[in-house]
N, C-alpha and C. Protein backbone atom coordinates (compact mmCIF):
# COMPACT_ATOMS: atom_id res chain seq x y z
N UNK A 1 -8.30 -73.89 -55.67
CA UNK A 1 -7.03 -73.39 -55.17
C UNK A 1 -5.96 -73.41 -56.26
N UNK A 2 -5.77 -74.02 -57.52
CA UNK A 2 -5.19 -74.47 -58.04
C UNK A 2 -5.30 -73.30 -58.95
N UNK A 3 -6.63 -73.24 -59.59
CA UNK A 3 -6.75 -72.14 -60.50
C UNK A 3 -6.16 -70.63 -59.99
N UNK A 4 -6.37 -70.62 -58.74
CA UNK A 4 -6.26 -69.06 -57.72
C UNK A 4 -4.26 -69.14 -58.19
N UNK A 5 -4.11 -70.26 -57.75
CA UNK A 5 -2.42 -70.31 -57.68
C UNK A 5 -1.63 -70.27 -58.81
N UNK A 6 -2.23 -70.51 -59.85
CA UNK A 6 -1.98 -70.25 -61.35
C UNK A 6 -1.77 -68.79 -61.88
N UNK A 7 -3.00 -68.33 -61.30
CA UNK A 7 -3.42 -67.27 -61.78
C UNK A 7 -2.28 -65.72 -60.80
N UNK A 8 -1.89 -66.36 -59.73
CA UNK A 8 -0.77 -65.58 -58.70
C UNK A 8 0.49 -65.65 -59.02
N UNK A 9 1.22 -67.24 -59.93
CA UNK A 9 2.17 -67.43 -60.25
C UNK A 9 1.80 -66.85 -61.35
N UNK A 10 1.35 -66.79 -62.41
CA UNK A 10 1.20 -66.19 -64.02
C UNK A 10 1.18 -64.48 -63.20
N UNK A 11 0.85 -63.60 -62.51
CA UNK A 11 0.59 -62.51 -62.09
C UNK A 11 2.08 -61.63 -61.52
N UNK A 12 2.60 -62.58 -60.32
CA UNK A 12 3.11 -61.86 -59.57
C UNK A 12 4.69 -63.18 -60.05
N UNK A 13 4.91 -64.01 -60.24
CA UNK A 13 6.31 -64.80 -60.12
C UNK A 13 5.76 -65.92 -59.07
N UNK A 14 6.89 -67.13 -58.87
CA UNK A 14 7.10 -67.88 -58.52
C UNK A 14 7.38 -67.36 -56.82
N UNK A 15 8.53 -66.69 -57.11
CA UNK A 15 9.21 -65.80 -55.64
C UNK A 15 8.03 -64.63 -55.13
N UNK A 16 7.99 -64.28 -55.69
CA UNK A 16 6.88 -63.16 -55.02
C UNK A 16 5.45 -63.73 -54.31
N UNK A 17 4.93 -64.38 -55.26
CA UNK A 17 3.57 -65.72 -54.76
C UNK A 17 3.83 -65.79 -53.11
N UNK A 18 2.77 -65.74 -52.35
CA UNK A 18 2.76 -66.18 -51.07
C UNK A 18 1.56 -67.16 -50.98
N UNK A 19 1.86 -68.16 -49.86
CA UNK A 19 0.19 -69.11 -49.94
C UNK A 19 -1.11 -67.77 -49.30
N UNK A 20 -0.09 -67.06 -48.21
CA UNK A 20 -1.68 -66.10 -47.75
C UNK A 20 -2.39 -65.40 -49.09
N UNK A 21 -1.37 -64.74 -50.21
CA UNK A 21 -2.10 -64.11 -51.15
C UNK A 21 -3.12 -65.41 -52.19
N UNK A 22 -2.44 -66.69 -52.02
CA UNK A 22 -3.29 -67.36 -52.72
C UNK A 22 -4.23 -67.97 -52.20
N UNK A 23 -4.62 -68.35 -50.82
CA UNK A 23 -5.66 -68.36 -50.34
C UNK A 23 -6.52 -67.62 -50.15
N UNK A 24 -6.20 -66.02 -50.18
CA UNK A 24 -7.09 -64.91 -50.46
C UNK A 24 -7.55 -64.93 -51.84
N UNK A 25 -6.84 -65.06 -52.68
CA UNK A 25 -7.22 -65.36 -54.35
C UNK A 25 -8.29 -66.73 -54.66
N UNK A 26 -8.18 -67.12 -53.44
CA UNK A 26 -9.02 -68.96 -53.14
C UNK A 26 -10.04 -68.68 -52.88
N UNK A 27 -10.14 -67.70 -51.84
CA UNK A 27 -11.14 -67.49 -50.59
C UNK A 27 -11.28 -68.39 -49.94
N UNK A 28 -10.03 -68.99 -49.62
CA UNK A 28 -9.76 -70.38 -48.68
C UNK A 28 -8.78 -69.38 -47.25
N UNK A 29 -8.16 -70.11 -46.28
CA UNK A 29 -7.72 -69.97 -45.16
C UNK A 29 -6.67 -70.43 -45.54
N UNK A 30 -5.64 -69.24 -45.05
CA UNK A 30 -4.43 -70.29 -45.88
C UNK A 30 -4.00 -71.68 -45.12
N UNK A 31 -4.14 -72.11 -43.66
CA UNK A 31 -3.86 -73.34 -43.19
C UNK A 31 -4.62 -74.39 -44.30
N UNK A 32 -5.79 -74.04 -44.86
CA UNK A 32 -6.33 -74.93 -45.70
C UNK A 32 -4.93 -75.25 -47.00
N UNK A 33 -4.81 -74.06 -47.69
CA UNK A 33 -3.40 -74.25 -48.34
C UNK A 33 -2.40 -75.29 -48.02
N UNK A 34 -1.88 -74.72 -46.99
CA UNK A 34 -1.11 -76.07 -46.13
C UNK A 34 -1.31 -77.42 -45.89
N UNK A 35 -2.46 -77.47 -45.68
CA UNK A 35 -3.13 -78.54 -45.69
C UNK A 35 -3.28 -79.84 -46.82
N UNK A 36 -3.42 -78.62 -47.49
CA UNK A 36 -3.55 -79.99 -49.33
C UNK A 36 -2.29 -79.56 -49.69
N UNK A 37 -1.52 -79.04 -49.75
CA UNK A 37 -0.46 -78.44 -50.53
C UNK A 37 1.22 -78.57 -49.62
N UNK A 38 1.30 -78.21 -48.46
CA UNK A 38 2.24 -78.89 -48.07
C UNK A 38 3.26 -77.56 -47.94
N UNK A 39 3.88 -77.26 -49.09
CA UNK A 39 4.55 -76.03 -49.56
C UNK A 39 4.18 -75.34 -50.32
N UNK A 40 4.92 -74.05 -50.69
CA UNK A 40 4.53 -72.97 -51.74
C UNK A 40 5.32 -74.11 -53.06
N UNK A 41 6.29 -74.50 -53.09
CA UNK A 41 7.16 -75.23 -53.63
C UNK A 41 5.85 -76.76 -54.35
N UNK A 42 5.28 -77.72 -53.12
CA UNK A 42 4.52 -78.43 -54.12
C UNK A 42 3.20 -77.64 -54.69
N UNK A 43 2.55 -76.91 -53.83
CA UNK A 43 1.37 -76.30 -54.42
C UNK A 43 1.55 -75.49 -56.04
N UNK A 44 3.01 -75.15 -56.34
CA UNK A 44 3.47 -74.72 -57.81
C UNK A 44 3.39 -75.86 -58.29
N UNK A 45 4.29 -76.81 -57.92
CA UNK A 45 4.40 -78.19 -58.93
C UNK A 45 2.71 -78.70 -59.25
N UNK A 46 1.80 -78.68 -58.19
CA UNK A 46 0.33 -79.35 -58.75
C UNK A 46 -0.06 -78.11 -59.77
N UNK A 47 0.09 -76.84 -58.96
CA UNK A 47 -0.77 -75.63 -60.62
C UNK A 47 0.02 -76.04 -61.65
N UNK A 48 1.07 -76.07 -62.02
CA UNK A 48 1.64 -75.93 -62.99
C UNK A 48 1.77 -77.43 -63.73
N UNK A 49 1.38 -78.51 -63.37
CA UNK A 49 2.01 -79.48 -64.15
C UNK A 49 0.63 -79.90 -64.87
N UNK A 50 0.97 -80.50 -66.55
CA UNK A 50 0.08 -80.90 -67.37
C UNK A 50 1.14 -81.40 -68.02
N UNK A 51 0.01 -82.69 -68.81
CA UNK A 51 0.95 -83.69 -69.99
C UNK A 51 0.44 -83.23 -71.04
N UNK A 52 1.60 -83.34 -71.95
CA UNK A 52 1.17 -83.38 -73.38
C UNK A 52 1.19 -84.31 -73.99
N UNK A 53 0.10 -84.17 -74.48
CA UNK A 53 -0.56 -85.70 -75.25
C UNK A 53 0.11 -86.08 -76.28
N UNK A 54 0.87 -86.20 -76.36
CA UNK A 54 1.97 -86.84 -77.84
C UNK A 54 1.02 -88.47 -78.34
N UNK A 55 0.82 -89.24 -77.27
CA UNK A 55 0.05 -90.40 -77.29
C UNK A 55 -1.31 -90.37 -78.36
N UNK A 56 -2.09 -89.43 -77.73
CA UNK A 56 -3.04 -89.05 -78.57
C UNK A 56 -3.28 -87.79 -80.06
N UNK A 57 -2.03 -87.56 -80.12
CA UNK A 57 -1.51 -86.90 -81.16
C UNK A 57 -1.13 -87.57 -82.22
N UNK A 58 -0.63 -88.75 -81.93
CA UNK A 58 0.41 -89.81 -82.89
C UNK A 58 -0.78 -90.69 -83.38
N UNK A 59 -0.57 -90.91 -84.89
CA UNK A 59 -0.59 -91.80 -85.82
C UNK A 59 0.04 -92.59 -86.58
N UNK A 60 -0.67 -93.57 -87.28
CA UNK A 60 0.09 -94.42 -87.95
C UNK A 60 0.76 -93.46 -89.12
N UNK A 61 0.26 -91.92 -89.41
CA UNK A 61 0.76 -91.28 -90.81
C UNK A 61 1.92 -90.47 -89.81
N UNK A 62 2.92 -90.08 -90.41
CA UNK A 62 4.20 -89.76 -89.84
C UNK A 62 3.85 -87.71 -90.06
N UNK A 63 3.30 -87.68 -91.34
CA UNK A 63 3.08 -86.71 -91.78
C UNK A 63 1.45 -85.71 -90.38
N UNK A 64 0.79 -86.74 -90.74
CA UNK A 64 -0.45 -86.27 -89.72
C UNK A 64 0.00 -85.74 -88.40
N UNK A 65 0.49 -86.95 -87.65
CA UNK A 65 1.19 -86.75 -86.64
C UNK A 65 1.88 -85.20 -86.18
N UNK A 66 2.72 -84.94 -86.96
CA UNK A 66 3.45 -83.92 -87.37
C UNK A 66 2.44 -82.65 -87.15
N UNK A 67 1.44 -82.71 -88.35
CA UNK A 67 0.31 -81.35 -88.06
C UNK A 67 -0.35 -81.55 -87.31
N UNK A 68 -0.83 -82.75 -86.36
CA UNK A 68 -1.48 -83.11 -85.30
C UNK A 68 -0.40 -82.04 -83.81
N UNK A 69 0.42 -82.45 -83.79
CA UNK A 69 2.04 -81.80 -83.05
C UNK A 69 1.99 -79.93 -83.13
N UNK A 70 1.85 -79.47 -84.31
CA UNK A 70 2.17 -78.65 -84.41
C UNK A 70 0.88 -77.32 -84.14
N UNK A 71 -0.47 -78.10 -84.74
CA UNK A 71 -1.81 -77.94 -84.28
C UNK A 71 -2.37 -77.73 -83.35
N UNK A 72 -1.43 -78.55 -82.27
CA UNK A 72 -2.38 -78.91 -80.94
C UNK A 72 -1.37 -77.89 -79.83
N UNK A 73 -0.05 -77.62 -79.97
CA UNK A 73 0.45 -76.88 -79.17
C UNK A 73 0.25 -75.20 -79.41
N UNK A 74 -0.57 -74.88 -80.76
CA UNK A 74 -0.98 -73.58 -80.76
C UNK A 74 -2.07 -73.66 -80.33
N UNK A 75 -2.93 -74.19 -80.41
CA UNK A 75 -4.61 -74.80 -79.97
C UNK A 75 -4.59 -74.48 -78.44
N UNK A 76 -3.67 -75.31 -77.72
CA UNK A 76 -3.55 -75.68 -76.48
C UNK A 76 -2.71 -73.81 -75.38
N UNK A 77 -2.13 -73.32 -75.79
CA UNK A 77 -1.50 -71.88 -75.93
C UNK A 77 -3.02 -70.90 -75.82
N UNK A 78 -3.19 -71.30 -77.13
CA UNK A 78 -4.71 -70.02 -77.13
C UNK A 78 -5.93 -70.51 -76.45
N UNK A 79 -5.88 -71.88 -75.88
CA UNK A 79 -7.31 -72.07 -74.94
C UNK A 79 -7.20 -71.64 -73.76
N UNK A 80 -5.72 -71.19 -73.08
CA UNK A 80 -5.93 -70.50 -72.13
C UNK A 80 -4.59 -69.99 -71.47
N UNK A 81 -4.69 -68.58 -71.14
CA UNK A 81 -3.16 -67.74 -71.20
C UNK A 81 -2.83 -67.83 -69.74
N UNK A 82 -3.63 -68.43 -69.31
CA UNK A 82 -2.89 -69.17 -67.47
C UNK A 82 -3.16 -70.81 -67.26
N UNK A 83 -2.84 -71.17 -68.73
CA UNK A 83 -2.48 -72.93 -68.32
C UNK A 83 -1.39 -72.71 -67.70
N UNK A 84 -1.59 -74.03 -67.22
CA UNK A 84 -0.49 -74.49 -66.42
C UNK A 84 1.17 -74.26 -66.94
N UNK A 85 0.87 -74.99 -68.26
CA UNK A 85 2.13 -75.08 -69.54
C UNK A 85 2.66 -73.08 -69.88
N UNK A 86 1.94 -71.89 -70.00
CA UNK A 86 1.93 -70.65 -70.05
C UNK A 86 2.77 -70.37 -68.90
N UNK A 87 2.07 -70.38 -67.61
CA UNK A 87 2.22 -70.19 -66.00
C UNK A 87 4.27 -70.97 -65.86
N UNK A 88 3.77 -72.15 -66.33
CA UNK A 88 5.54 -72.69 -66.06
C UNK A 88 6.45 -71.66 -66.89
N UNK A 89 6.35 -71.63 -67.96
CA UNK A 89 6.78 -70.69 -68.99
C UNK A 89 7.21 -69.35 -68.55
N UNK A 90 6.58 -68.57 -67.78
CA UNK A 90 6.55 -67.44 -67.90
C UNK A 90 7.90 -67.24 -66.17
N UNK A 91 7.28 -68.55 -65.18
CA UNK A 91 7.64 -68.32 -64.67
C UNK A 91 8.85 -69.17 -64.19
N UNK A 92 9.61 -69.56 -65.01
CA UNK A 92 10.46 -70.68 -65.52
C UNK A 92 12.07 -69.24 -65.72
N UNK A 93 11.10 -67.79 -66.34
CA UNK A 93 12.50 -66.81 -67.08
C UNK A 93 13.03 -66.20 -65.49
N UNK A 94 12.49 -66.64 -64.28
CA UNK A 94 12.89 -65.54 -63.22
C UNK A 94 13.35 -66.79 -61.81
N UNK A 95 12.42 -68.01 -62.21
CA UNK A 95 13.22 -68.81 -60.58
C UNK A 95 13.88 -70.50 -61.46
N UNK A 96 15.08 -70.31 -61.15
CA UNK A 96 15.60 -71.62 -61.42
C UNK A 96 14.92 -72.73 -61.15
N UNK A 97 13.86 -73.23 -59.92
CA UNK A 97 13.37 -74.26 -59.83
C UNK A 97 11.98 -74.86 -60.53
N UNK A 98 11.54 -73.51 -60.82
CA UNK A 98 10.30 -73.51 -62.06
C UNK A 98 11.18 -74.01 -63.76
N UNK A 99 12.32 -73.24 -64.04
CA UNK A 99 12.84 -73.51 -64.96
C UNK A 99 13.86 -75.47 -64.82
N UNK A 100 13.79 -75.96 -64.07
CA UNK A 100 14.20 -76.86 -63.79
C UNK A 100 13.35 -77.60 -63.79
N UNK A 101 11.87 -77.44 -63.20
CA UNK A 101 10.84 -78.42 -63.47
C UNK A 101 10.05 -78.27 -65.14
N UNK A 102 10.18 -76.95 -65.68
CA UNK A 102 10.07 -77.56 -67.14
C UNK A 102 10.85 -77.84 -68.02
N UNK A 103 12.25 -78.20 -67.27
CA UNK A 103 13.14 -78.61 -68.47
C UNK A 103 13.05 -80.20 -68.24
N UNK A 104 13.14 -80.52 -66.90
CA UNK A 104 12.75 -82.33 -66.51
C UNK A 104 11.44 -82.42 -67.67
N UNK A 105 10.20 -82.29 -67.59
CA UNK A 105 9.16 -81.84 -67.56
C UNK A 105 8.78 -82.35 -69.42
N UNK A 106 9.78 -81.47 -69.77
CA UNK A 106 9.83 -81.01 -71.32
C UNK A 106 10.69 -82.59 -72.12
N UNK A 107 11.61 -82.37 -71.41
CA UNK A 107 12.72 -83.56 -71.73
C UNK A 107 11.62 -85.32 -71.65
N UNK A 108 11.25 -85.19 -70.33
CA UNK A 108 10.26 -86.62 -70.26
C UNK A 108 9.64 -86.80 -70.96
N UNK A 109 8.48 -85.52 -71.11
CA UNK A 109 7.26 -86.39 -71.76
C UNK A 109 7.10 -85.57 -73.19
N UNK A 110 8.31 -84.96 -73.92
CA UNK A 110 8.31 -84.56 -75.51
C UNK A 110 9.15 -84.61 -76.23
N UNK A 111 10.30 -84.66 -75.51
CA UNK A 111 11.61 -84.97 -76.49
C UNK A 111 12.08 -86.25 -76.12
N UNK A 112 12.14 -87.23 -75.54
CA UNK A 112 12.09 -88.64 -75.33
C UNK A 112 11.08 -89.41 -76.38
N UNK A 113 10.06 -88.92 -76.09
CA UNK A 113 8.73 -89.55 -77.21
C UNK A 113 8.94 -89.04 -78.46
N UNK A 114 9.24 -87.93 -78.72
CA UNK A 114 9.60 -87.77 -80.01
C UNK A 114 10.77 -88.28 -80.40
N UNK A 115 11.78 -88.28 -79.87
CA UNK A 115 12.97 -88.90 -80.68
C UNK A 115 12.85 -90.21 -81.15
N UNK A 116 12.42 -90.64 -80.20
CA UNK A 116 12.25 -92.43 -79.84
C UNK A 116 11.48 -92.85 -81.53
N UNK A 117 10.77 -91.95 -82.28
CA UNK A 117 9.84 -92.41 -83.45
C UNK A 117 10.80 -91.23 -84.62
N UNK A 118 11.98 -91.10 -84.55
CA UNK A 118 12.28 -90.29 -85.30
C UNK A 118 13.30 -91.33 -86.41
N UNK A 119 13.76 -91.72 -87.58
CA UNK A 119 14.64 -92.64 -87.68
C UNK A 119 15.85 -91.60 -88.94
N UNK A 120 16.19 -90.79 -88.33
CA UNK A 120 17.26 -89.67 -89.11
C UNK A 120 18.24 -89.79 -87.91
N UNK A 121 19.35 -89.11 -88.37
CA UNK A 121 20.55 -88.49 -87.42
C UNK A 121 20.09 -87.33 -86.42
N UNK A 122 20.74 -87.72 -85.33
CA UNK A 122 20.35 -87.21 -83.88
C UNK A 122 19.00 -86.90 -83.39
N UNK A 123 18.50 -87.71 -83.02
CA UNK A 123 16.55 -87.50 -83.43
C UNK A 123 16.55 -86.58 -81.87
N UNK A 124 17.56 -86.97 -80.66
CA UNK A 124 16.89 -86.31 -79.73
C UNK A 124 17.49 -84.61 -79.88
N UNK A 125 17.88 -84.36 -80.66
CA UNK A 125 18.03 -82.78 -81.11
C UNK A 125 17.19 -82.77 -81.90
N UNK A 126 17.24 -83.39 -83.03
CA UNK A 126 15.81 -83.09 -83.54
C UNK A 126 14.13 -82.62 -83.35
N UNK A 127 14.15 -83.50 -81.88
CA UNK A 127 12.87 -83.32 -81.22
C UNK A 127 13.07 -81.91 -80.36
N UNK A 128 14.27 -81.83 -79.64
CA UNK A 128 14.61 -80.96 -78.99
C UNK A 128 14.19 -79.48 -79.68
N UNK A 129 14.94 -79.35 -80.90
CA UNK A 129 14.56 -78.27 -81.88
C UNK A 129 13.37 -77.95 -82.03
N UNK A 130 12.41 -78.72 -82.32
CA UNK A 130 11.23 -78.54 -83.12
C UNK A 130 10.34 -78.80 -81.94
N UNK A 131 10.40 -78.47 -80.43
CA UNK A 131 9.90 -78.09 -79.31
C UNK A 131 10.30 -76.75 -79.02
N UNK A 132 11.73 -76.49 -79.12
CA UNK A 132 12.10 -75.24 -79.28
C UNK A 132 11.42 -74.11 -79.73
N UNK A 133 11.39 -74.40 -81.43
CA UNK A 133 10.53 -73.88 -82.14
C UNK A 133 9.29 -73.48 -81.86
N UNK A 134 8.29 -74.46 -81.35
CA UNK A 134 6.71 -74.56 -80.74
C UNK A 134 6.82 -73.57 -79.86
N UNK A 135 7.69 -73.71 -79.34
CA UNK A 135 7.53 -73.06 -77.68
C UNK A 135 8.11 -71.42 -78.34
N UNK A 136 8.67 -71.43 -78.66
CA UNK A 136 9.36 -69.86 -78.96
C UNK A 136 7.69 -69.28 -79.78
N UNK A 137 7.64 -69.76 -80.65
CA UNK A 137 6.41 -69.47 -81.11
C UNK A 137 4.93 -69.16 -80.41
N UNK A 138 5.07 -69.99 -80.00
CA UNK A 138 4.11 -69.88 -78.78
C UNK A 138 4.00 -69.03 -77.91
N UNK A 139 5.16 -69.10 -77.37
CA UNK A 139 5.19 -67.91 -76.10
C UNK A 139 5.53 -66.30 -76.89
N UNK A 140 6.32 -66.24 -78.02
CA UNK A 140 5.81 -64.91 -78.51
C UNK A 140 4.65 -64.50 -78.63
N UNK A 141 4.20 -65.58 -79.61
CA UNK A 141 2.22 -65.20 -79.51
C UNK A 141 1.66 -64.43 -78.50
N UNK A 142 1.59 -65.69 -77.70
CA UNK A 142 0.83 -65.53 -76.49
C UNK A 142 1.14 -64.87 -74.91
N UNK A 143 2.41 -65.09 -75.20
CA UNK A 143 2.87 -64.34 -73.66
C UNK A 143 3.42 -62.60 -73.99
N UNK A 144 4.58 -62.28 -75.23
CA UNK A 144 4.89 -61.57 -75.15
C UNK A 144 3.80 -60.58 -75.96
N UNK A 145 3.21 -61.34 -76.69
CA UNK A 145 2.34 -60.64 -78.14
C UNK A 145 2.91 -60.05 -78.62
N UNK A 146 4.42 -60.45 -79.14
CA UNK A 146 5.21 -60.01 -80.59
C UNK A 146 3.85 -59.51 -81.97
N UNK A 147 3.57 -58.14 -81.95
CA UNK A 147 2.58 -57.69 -83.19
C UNK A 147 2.93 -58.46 -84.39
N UNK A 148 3.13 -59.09 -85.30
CA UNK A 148 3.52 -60.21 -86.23
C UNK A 148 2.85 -61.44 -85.92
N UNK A 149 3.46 -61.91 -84.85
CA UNK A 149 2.41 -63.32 -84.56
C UNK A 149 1.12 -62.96 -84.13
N UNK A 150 1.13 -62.43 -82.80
CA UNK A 150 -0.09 -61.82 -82.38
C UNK A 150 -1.26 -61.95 -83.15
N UNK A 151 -1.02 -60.99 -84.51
CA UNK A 151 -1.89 -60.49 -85.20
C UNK A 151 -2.14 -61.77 -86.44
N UNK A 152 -1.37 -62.46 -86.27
CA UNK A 152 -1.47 -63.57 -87.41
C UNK A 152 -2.41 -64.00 -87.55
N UNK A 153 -2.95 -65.13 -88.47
CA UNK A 153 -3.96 -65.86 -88.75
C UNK A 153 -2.92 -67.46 -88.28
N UNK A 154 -4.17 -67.84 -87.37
CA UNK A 154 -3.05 -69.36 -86.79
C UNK A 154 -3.09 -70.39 -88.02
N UNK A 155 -4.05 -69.87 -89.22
CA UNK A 155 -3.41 -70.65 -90.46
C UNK A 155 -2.57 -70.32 -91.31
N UNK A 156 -2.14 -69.43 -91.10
CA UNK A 156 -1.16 -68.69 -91.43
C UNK A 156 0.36 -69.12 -91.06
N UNK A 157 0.04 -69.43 -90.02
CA UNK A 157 1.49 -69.55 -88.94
C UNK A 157 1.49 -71.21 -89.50
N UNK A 158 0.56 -71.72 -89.10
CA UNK A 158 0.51 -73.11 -89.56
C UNK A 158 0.80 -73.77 -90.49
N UNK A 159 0.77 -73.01 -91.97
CA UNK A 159 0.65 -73.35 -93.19
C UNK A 159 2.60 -72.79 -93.55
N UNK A 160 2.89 -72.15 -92.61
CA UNK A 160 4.21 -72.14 -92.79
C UNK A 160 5.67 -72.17 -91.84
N UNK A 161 4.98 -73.35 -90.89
CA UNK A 161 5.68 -73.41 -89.51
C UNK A 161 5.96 -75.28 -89.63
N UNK A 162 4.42 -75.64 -90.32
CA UNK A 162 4.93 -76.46 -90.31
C UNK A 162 5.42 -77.69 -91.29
N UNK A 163 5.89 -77.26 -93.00
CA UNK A 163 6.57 -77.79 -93.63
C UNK A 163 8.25 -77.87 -92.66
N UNK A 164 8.44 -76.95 -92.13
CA UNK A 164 9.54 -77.06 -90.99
C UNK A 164 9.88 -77.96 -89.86
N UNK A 165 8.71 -78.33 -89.55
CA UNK A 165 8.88 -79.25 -88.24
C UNK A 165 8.74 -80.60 -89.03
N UNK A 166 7.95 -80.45 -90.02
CA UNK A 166 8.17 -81.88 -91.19
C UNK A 166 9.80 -82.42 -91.63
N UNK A 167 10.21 -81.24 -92.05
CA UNK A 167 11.22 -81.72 -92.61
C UNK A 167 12.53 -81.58 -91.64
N UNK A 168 12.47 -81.51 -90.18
CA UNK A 168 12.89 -81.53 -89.23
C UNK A 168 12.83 -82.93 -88.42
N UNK A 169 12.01 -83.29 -88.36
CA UNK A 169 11.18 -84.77 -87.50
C UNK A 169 11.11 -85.70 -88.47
N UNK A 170 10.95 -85.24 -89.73
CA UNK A 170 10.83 -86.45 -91.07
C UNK A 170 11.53 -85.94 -91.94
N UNK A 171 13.05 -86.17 -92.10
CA UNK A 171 13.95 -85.76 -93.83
C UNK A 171 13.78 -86.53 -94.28
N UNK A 172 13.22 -87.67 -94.29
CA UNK A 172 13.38 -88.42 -95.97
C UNK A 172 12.07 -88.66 -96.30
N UNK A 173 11.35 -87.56 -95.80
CA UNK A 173 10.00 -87.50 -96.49
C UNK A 173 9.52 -86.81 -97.34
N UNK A 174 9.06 -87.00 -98.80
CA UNK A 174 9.42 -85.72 -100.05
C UNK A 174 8.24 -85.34 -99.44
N UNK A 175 6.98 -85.13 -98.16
CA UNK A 175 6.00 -83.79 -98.25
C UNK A 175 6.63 -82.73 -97.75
């Protein structure tokens, strides 16, 4: 049901989505919908929510970390164009309460953790930025397919995206 509801919110919007069309997309009944899900409202919040692993990203090297960060949110983008993280995204530009659950969302579990290990001036803009960045990048790629990124080589993008987020998240680091 989850995948069906992903795939209706990434398709049609947040507002447009009905549980009958996503239980037809289920091949479930929609009372079944109701049933595990409650609302159209939580059944979005379960498709759409995923953590990002900052935890398992982070090392003792400040530098690794960094291309670990910058690696894993293009990685994670191109393994699949109706994750959850895509799906919030897309449908975040048309209903305030989608865009409200990935700004909570975003704020908790990436710019809190990142600032918190940052030791420069204003780390939670700092982190803020260089999520910014990811995400703009990202979603050109992959959502709008801006021909430039699109067509890029993701070592390409990599090899010059992220001396930026380095010297963004780490200034007093001469790499």
């Amino acid at each position: 049901m989850l995948e069906a509801a992903r795939g209706m919110f990434a398709d049609v919007g947040f507002e447009r989505a009905t549980i009958r069309g996503i239980a037809a997309a289920a091949g479930v009944d929609k009372s079944s919908v109701i049933q595990y899900f409650g609302t159209k409202q939580a059944l979005f919040r379960d498709a759409v929510h995923w953590d990002i692993p900052i935890a398992e990203l982070t090392t003792d090297d400040e530098t690794e970390t960094i291309d670990n960060l910058v690696g894993g949110m293009l990685a994670a983008w191109a393994a699949d164009p109706n994750s959850p993280m895509a799906v919030l995204v897309r449908t975040s530009m048309t209903s305030e309460d989608a865009a409200d659950l990935l700004r909570t969302h975003i704020t908790a579990q990436s710019v809190d953790t990142m600032a918190a290990t940052i030791d420069a001036p204003d780390p939670r803009l700092r982190a803020a930025l260089a999520g910014a960045m990811l995400m703009g990048i990202a979603s050109q790629r992959y959502l709008l397919k801006l021909p430039d990124l699109k067509d890029a080589d993701v070592e390409d993008i990599l090899r010059l995206i992220t001396p930026l987020v380095r010297a963004l998240l780490n200034p007093h680091s001469d790499q």
